[in-house]
N, C-alpha and C. Protein backbone atom coordinates (compact mmCIF):
# COMPACT_ATOMS: atom_id res chain seq x y z
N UNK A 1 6.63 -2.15 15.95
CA UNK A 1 7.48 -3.24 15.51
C UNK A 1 8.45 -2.73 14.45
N UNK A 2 9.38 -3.70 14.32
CA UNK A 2 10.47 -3.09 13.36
C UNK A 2 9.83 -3.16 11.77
N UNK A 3 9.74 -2.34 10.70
CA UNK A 3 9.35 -2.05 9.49
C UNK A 3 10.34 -3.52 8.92
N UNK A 4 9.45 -4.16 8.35
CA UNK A 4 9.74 -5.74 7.76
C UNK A 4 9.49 -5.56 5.84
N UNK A 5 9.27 -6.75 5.08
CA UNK A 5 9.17 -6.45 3.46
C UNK A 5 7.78 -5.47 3.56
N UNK A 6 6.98 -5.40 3.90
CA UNK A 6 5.45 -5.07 4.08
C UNK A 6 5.97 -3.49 3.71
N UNK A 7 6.41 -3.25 5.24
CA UNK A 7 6.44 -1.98 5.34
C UNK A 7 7.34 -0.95 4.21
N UNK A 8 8.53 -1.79 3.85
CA UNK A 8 8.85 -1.25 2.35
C UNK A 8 8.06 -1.32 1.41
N UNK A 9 7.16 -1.77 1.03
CA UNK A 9 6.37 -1.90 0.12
C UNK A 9 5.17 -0.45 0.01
N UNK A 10 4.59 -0.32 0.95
CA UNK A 10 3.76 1.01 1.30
C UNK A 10 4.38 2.42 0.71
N UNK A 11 5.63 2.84 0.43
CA UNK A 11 5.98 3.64 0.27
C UNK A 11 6.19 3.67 -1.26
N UNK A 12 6.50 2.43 -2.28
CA UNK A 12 6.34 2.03 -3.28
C UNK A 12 5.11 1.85 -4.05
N UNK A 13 4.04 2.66 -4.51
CA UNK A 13 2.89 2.15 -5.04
C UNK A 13 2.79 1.39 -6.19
N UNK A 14 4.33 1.47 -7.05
CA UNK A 14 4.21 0.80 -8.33
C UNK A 14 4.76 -0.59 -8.34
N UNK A 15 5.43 -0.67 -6.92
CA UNK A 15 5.69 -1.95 -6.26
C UNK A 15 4.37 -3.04 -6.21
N UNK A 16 3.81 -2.07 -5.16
CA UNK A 16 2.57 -2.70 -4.41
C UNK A 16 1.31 -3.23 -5.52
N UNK A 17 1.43 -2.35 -6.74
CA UNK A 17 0.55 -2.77 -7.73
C UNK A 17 1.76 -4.16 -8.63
N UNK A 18 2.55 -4.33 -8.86
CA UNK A 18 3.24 -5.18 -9.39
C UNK A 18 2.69 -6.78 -8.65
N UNK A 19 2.17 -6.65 -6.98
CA UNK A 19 2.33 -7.85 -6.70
C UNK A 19 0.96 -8.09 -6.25
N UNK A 20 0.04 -7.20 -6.82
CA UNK A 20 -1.36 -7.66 -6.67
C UNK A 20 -1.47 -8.87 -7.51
N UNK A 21 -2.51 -9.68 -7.35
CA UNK A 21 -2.72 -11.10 -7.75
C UNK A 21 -3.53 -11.00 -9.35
N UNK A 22 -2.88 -11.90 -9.50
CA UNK A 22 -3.22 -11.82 -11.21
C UNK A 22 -4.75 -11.64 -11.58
N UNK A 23 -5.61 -11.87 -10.92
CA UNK A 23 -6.85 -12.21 -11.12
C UNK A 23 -7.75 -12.03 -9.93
N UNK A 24 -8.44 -11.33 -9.32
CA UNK A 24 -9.38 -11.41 -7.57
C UNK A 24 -10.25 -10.10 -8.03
N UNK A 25 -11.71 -10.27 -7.74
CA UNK A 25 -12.48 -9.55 -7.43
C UNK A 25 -12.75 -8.74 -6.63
N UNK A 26 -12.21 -9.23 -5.62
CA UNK A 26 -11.96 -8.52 -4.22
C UNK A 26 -10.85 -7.69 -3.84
N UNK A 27 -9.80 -7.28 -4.46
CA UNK A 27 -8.91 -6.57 -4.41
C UNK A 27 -9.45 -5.45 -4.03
N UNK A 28 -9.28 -4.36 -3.28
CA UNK A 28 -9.45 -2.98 -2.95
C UNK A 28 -8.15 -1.96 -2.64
N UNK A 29 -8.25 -0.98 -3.36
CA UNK A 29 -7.76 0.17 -2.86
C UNK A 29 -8.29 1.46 -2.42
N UNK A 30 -8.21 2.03 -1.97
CA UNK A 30 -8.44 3.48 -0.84
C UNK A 30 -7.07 3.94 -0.75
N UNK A 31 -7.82 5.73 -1.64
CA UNK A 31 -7.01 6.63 -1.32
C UNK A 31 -7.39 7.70 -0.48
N UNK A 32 -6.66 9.05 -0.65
CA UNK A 32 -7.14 9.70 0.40
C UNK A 32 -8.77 10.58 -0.28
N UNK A 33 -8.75 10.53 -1.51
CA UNK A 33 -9.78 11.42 -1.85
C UNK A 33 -10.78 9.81 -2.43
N UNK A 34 -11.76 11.14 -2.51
CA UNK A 34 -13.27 10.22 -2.19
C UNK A 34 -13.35 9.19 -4.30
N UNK A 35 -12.43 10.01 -4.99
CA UNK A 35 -12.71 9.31 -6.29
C UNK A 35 -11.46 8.74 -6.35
N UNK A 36 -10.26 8.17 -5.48
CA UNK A 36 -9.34 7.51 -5.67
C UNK A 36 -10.25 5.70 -4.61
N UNK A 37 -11.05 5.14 -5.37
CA UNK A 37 -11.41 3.70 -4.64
C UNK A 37 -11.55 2.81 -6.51
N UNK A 38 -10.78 1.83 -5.72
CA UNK A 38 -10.77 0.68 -7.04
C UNK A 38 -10.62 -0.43 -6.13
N UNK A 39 -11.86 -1.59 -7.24
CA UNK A 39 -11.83 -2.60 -6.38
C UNK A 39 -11.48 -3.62 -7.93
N UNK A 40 -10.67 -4.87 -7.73
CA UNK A 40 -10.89 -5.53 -8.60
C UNK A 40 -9.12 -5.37 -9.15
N UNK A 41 -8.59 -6.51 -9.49
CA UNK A 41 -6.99 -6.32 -10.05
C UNK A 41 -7.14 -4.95 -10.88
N UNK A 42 -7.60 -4.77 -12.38
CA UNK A 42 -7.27 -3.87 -13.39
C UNK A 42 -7.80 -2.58 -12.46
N UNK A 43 -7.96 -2.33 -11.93
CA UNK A 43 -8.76 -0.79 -11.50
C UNK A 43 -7.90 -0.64 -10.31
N UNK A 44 -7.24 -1.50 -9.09
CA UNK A 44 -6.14 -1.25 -8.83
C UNK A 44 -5.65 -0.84 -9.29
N UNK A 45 -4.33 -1.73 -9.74
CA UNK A 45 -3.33 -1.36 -10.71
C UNK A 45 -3.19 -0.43 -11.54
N UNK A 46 -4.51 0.12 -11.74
CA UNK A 46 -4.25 1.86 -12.61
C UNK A 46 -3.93 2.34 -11.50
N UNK A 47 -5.41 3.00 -10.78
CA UNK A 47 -4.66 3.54 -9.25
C UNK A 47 -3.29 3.71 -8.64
N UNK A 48 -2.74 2.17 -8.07
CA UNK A 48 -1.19 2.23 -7.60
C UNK A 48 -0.49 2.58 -8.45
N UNK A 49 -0.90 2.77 -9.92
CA UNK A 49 0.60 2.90 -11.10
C UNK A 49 -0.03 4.68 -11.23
N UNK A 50 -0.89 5.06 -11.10
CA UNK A 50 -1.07 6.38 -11.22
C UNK A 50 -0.37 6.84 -10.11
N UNK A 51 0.24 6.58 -9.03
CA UNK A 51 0.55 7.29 -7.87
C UNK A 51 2.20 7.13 -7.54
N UNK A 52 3.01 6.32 -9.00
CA UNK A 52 4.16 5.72 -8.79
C UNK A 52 5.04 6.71 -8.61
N UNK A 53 4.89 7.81 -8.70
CA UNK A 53 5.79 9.16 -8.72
C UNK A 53 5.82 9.88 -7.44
N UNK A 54 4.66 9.48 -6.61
CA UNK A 54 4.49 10.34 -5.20
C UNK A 54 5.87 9.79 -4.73
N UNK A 55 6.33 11.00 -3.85
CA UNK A 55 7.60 10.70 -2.78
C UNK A 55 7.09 10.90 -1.55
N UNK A 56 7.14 9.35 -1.08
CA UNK A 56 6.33 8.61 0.01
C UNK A 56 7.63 8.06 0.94
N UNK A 57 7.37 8.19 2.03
CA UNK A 57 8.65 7.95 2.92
C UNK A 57 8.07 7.66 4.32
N UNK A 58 8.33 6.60 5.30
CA UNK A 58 8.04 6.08 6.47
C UNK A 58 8.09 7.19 7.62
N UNK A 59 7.25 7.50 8.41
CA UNK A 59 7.74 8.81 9.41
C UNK A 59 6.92 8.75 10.52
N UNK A 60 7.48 7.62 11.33
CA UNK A 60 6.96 7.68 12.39
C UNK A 60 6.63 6.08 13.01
N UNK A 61 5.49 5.89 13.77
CA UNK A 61 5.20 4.28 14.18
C UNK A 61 4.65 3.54 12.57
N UNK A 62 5.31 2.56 12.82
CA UNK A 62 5.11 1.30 12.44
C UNK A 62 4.72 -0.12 12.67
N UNK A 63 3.92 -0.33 12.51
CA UNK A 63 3.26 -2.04 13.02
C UNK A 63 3.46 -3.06 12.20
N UNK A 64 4.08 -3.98 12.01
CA UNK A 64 4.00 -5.18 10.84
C UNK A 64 3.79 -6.42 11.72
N UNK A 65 2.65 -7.11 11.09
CA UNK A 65 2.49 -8.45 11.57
C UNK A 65 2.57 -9.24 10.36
N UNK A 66 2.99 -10.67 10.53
CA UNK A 66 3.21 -11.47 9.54
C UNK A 66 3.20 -12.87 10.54
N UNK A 67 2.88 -14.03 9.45
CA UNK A 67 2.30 -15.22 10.20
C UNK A 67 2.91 -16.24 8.58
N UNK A 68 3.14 -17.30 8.64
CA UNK A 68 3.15 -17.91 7.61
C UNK A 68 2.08 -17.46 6.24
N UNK A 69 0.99 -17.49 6.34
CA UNK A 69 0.23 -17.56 5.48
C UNK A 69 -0.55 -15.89 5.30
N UNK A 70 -0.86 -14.92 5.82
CA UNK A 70 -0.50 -13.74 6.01
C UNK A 70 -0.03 -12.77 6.50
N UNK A 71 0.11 -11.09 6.35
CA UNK A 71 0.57 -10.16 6.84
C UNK A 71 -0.31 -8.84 6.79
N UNK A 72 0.15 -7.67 7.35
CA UNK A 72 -0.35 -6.51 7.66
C UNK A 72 0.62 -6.17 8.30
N UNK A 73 0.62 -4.45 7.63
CA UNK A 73 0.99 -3.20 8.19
C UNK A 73 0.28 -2.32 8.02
N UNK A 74 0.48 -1.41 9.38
CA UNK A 74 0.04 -0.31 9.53
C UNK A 74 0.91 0.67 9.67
N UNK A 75 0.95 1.98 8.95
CA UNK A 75 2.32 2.78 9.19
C UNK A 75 2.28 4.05 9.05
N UNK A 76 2.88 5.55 9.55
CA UNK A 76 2.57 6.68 9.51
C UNK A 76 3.75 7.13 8.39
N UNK A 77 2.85 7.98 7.46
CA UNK A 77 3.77 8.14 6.39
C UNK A 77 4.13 9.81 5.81
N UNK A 78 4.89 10.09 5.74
CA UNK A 78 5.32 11.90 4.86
C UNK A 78 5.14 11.65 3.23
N UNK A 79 3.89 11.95 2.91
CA UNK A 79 4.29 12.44 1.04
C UNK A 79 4.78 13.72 1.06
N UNK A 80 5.93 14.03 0.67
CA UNK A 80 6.48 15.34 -0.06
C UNK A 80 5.94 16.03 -1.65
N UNK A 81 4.82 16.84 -0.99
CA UNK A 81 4.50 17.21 -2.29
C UNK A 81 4.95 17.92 -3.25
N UNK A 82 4.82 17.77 -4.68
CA UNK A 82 5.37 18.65 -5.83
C UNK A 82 5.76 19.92 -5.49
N UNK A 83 5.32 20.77 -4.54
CA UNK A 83 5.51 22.31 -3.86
C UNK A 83 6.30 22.13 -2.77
N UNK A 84 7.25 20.92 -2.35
CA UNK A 84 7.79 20.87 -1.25
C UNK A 84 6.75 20.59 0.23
N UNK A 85 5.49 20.77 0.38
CA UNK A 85 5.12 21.07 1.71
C UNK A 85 4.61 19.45 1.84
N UNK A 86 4.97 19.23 3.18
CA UNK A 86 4.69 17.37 3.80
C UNK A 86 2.94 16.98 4.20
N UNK A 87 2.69 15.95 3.47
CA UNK A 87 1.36 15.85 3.98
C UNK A 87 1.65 14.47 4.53
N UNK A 88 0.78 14.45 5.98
CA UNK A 88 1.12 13.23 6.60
C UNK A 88 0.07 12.46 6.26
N UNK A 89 0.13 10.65 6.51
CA UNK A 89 -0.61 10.06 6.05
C UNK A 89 -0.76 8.92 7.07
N UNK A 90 -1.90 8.25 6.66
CA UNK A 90 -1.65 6.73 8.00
C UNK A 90 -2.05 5.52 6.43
N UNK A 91 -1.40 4.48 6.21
CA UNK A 91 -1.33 2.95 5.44
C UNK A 91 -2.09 1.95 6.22
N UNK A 92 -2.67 1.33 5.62
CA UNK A 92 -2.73 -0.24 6.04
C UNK A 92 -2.90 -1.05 4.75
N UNK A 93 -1.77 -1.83 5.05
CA UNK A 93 -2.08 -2.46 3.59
C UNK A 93 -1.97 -4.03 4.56
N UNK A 94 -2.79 -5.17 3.69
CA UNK A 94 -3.22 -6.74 3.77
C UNK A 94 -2.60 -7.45 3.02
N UNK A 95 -2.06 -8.86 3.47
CA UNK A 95 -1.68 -9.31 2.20
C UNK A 95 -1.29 -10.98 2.58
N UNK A 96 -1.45 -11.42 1.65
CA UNK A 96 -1.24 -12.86 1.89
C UNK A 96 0.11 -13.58 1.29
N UNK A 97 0.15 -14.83 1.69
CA UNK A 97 1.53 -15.19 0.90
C UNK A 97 0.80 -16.60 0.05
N UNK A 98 1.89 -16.23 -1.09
CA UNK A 98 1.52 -17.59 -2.13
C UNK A 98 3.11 -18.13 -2.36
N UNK A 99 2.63 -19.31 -3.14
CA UNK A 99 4.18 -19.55 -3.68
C UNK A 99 4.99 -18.82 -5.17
N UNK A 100 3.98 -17.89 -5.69
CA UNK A 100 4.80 -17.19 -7.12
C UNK A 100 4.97 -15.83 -6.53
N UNK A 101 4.88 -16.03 -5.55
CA UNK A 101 5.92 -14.41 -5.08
C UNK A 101 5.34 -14.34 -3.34
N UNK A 102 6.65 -13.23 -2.76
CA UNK A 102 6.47 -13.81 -1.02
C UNK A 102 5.04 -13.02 -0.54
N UNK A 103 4.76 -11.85 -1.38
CA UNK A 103 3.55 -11.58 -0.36
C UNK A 103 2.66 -11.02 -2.02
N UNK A 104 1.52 -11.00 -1.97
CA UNK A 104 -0.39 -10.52 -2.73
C UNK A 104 -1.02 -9.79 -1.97
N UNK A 105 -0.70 -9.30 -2.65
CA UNK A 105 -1.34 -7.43 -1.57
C UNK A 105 -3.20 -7.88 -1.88
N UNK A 106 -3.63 -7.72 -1.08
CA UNK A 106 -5.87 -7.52 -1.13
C UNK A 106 -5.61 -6.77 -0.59
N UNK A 107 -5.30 -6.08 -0.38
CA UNK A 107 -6.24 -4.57 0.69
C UNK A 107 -5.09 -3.47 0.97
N UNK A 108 -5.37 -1.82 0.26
CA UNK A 108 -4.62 -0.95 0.32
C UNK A 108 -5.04 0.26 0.73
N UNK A 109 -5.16 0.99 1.94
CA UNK A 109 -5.73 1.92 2.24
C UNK A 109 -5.11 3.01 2.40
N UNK A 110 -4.54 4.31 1.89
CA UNK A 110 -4.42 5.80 2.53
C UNK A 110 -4.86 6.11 2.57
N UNK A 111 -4.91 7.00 4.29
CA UNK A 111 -5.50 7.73 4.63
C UNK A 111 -5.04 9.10 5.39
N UNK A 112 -6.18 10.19 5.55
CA UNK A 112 -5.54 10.84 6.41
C UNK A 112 -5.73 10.70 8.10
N UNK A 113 -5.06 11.17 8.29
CA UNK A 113 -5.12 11.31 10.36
C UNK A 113 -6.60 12.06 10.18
């Protein structure tokens, strides 16, 4: 499917932590290594703001679904690392819509292939 707000968002981590929900227990993130998992708004939000510098860029299929009341993407991604060399990645990030902003990210996963 065509890359929609969702799918801009994935490539942004300091985005994606900006519009986590003020307050949820249930929030999760997943990174690619085994000590990047935070569950819970504040332990997010370090996470996604620790990662605001990666250069993350869309490369390849993309899936976005969206419905009034939530969304999901799934998407294949290039981080360009600090040494130049590309590590590929696969996203799925969850998210719902409220009325103090269009989408509340719950659920953030990188991974590798």
């Amino acid at each position: 499917t065509k890359p929609g707000t969702l799918a801009k968002l994935v490539i942004d981590p300091k985005q994606l932590a900006f519009q986590l929900p003020a307050k949820d227990d249930t929030v999760v993130v997943f990174g690619t290594d085994a000590r990047e998992r935070a569950v819970g708004v504040p332990a997010a939000k370090k996470l996604l703001e620790s990662w605001k510098t990666l250069k993350l860029e869309l490369a390849g299929g993309v899936r976005e679904v969206t419905t009034a009341n939530y969304g999901f993407v799934q998407a294949s991604l290039k981080w360009t690392k600090p040494d130049g060399k590309p590590l590929w990645m696969r996203v799925l990030v969850i998210a719902t819509r409220e009325r103090s902003q269009p989408w509340v990210i719950r659920a953030v996963h990188y991974g590798l292939p």
